[in-house]
N, C-alpha and C. Protein backbone atom coordinates (compact mmCIF):
# COMPACT_ATOMS: atom_id res chain seq x y z
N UNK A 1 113.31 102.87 96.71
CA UNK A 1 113.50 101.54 97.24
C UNK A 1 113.60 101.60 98.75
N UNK A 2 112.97 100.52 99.28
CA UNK A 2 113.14 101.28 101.31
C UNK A 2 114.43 99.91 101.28
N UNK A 3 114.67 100.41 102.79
CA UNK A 3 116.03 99.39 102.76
C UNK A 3 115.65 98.18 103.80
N UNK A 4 114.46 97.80 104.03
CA UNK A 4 113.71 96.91 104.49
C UNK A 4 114.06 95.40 103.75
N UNK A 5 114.79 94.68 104.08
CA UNK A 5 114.77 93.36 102.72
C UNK A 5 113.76 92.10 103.54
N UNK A 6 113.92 91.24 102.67
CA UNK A 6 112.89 90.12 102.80
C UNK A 6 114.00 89.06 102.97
N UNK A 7 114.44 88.37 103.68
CA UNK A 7 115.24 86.87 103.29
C UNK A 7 114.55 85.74 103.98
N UNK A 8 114.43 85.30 102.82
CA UNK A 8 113.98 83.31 102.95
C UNK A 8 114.81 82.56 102.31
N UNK A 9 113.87 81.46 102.72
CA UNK A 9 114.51 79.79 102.63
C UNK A 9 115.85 79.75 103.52
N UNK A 10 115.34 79.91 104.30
CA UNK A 10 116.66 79.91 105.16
C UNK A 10 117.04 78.67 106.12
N UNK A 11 118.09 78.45 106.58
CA UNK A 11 117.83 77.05 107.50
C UNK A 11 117.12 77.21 108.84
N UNK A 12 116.86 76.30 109.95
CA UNK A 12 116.87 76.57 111.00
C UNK A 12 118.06 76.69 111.99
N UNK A 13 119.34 76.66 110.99
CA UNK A 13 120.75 76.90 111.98
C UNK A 13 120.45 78.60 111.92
N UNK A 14 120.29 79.27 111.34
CA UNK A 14 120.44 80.91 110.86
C UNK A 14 119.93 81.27 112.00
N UNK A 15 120.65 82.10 112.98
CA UNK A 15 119.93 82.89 113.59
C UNK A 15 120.04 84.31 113.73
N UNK A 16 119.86 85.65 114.20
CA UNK A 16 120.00 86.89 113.99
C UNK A 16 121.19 87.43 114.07
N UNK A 17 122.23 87.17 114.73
CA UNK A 17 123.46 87.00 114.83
C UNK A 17 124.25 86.74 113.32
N UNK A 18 124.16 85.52 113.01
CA UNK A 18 124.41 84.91 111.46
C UNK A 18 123.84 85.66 110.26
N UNK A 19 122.49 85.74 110.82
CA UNK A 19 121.99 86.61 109.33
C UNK A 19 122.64 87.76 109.53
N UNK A 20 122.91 88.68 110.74
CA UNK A 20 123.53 89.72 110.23
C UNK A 20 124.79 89.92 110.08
N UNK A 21 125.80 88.82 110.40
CA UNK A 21 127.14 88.14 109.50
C UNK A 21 127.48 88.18 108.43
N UNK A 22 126.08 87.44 107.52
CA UNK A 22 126.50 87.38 106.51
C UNK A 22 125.90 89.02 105.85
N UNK A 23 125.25 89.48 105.78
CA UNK A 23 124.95 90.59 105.28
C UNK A 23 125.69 92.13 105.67
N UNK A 24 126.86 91.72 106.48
CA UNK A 24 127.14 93.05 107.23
C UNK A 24 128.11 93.47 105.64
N UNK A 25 128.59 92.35 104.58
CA UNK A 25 129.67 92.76 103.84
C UNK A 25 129.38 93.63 102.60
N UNK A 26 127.70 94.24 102.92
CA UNK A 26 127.23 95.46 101.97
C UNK A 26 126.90 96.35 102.60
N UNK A 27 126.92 96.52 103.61
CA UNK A 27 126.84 98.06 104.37
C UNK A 27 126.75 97.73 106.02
N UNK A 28 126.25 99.00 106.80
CA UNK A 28 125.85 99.08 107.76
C UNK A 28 124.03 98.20 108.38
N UNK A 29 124.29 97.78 108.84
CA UNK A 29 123.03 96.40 109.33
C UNK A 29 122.42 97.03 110.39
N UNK A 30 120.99 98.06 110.14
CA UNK A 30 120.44 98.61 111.31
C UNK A 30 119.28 97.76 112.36
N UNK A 31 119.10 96.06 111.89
CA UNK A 31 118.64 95.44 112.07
C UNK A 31 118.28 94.00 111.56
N UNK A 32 118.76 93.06 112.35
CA UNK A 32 118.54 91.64 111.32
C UNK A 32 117.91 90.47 112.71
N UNK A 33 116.70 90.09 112.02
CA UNK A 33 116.27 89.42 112.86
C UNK A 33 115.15 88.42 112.02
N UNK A 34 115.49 86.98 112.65
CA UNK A 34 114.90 85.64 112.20
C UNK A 34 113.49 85.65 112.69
N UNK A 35 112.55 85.46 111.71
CA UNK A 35 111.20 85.15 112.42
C UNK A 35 111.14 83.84 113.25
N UNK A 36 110.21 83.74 114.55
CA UNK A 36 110.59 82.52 115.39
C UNK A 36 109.45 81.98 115.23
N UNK A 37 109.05 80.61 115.36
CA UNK A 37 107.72 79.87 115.55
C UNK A 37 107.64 79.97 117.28
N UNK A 38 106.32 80.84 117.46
CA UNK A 38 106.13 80.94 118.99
C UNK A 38 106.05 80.03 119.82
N UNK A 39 105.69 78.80 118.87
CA UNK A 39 105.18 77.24 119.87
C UNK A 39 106.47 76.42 119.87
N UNK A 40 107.26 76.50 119.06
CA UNK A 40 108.40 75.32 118.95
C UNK A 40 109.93 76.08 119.53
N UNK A 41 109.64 77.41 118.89
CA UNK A 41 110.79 78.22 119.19
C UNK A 41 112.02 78.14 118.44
N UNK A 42 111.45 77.27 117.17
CA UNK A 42 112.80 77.37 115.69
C UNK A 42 112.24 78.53 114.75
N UNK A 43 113.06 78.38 114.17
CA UNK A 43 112.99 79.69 113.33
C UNK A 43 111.81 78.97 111.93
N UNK A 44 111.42 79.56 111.46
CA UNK A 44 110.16 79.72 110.47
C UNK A 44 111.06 79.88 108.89
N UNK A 45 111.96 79.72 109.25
CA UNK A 45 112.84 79.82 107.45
C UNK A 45 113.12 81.08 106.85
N UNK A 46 112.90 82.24 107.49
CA UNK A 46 113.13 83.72 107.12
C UNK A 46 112.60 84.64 107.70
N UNK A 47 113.09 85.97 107.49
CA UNK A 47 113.70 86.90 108.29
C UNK A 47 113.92 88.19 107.45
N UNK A 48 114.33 89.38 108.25
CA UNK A 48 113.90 90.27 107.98
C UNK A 48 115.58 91.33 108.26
N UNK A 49 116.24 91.73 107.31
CA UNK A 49 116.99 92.87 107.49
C UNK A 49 117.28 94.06 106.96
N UNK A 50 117.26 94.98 107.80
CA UNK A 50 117.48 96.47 107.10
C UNK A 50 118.48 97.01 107.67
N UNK A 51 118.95 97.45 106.16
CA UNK A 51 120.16 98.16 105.63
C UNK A 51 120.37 99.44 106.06
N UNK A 52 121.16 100.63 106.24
CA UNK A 52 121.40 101.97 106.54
C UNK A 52 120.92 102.38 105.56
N UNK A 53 121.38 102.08 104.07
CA UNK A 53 121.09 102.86 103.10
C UNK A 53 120.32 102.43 102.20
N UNK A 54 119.29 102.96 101.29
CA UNK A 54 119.03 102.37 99.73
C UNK A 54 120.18 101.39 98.89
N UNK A 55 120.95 102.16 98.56
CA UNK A 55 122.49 101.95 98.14
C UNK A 55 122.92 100.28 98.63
N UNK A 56 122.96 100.09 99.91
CA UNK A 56 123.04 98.95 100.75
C UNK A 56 122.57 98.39 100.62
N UNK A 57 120.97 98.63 100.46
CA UNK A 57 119.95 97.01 100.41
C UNK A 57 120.04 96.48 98.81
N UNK A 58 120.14 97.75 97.89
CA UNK A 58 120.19 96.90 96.68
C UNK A 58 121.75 95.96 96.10
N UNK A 59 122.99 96.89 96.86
CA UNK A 59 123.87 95.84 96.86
C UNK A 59 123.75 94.45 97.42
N UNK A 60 123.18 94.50 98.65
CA UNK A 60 122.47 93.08 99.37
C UNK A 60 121.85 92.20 98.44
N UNK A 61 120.74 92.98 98.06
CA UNK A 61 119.82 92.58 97.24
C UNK A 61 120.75 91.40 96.19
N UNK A 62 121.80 92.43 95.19
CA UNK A 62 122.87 91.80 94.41
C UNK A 62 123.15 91.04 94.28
N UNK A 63 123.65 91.22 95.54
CA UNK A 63 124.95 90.43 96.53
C UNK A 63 124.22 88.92 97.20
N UNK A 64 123.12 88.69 97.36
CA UNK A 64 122.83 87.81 98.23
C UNK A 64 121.60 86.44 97.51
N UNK A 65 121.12 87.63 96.73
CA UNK A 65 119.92 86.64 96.29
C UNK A 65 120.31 85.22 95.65
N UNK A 66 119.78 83.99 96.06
CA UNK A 66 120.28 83.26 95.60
C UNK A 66 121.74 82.06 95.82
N UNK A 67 122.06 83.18 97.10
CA UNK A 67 123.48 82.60 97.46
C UNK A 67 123.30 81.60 98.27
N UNK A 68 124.44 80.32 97.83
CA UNK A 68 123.59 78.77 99.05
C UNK A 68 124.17 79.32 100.16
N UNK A 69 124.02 78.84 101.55
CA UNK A 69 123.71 79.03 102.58
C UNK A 69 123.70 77.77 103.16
N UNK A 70 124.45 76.69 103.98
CA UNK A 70 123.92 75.36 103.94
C UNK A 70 122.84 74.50 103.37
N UNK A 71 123.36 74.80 102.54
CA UNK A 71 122.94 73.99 101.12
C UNK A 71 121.53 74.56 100.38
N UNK A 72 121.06 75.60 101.01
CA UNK A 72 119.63 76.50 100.70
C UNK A 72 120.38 77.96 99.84
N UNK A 73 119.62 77.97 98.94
CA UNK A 73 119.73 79.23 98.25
C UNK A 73 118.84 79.91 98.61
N UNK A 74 118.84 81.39 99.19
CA UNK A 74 118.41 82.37 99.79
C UNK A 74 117.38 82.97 98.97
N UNK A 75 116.55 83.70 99.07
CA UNK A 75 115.77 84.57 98.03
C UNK A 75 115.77 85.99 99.39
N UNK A 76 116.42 86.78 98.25
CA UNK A 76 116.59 88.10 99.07
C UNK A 76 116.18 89.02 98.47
N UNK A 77 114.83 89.61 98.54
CA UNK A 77 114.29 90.81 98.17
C UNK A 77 113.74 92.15 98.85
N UNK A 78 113.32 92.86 98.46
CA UNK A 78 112.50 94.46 99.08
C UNK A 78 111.40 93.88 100.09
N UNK A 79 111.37 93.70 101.02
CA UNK A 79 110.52 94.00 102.14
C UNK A 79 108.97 94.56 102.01
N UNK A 80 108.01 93.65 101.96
CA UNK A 80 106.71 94.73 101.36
C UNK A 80 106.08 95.36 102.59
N UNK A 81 104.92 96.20 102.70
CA UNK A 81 104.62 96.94 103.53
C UNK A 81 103.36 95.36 104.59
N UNK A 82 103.71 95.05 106.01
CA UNK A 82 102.58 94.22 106.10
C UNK A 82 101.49 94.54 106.20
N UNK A 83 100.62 93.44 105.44
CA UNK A 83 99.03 94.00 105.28
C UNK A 83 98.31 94.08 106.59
N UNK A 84 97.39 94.97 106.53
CA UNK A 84 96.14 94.58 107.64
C UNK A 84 95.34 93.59 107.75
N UNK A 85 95.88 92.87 108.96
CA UNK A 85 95.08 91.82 109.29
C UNK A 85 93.10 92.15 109.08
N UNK A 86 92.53 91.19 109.08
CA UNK A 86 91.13 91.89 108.55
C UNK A 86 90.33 90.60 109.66
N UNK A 87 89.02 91.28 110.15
CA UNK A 87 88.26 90.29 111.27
C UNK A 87 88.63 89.45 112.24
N UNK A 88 88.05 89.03 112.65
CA UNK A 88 88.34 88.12 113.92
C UNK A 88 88.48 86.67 113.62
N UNK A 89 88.19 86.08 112.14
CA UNK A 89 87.95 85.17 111.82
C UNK A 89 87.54 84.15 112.90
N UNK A 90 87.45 82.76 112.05
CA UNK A 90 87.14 81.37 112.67
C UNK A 90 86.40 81.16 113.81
N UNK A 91 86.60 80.45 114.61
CA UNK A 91 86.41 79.99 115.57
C UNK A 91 84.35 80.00 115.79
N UNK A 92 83.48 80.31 116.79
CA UNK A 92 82.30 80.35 116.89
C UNK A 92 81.74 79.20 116.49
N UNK A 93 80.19 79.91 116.73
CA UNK A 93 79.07 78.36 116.16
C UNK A 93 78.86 77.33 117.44
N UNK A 94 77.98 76.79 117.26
CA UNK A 94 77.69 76.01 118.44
C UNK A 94 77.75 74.24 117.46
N UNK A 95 78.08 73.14 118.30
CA UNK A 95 79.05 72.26 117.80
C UNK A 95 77.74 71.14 117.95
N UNK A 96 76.67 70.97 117.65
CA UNK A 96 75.91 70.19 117.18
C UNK A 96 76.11 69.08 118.14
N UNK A 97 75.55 69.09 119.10
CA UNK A 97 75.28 68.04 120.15
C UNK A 97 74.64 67.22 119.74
N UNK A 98 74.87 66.15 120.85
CA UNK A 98 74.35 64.65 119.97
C UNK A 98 73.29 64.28 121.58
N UNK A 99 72.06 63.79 120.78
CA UNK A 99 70.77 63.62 121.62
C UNK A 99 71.08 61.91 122.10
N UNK A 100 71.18 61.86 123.46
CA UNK A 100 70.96 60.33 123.50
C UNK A 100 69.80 60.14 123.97
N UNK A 101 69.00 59.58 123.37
CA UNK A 101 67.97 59.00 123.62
C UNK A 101 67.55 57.32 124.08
């Protein structure tokens, strides 16, 4: 199990500080931090903390999933590996001009 966790549904009061508040009461917290929306600068509803130990994240895990939170119940799981982004997508093409005649 890595000690990487996943937490969502979170409010936009939560910030990295808080999330790692509430999670410090299953172990040592080697990192807790809220994903941010780059354009608005609120938080995106979840976030990311890791535990010292295996041991730790699955007590977290336990311990947390599910728990309300101003008035949001949390979903707290294992952390997956992030995928590789793939191409450059979108954008291109030429935008079909209009002939005035």
């Amino acid at each position: 199990m890595g000690k990487k966790l996943y937490v969502g549904n979170l409010t936009y009061s939560v910030n990295d500080d808080s999330l790692q508040q509430y999670f410090s009461e299953f172990g040592t917290i080697a990192s807790a931090k809220v994903i941010m929306d780059r354009d608005s600068g609120r938080s995106k509803g979840f976030g990311f903390v890791e535990m010292s130990t295996d041991a730790e994240a699955q007590a977290a895990i336990s311990g947390m999933n599910g728990k309300v939170i101003d008035g949001r119940g949390m979903t707290v799981n294992e952390a997956r590996p992030m995928e590789p982004r793939t191409g450059g997508g979108g954008g291109g093409g030429y935008g079909g001009g209009r002939n005035s005649y």
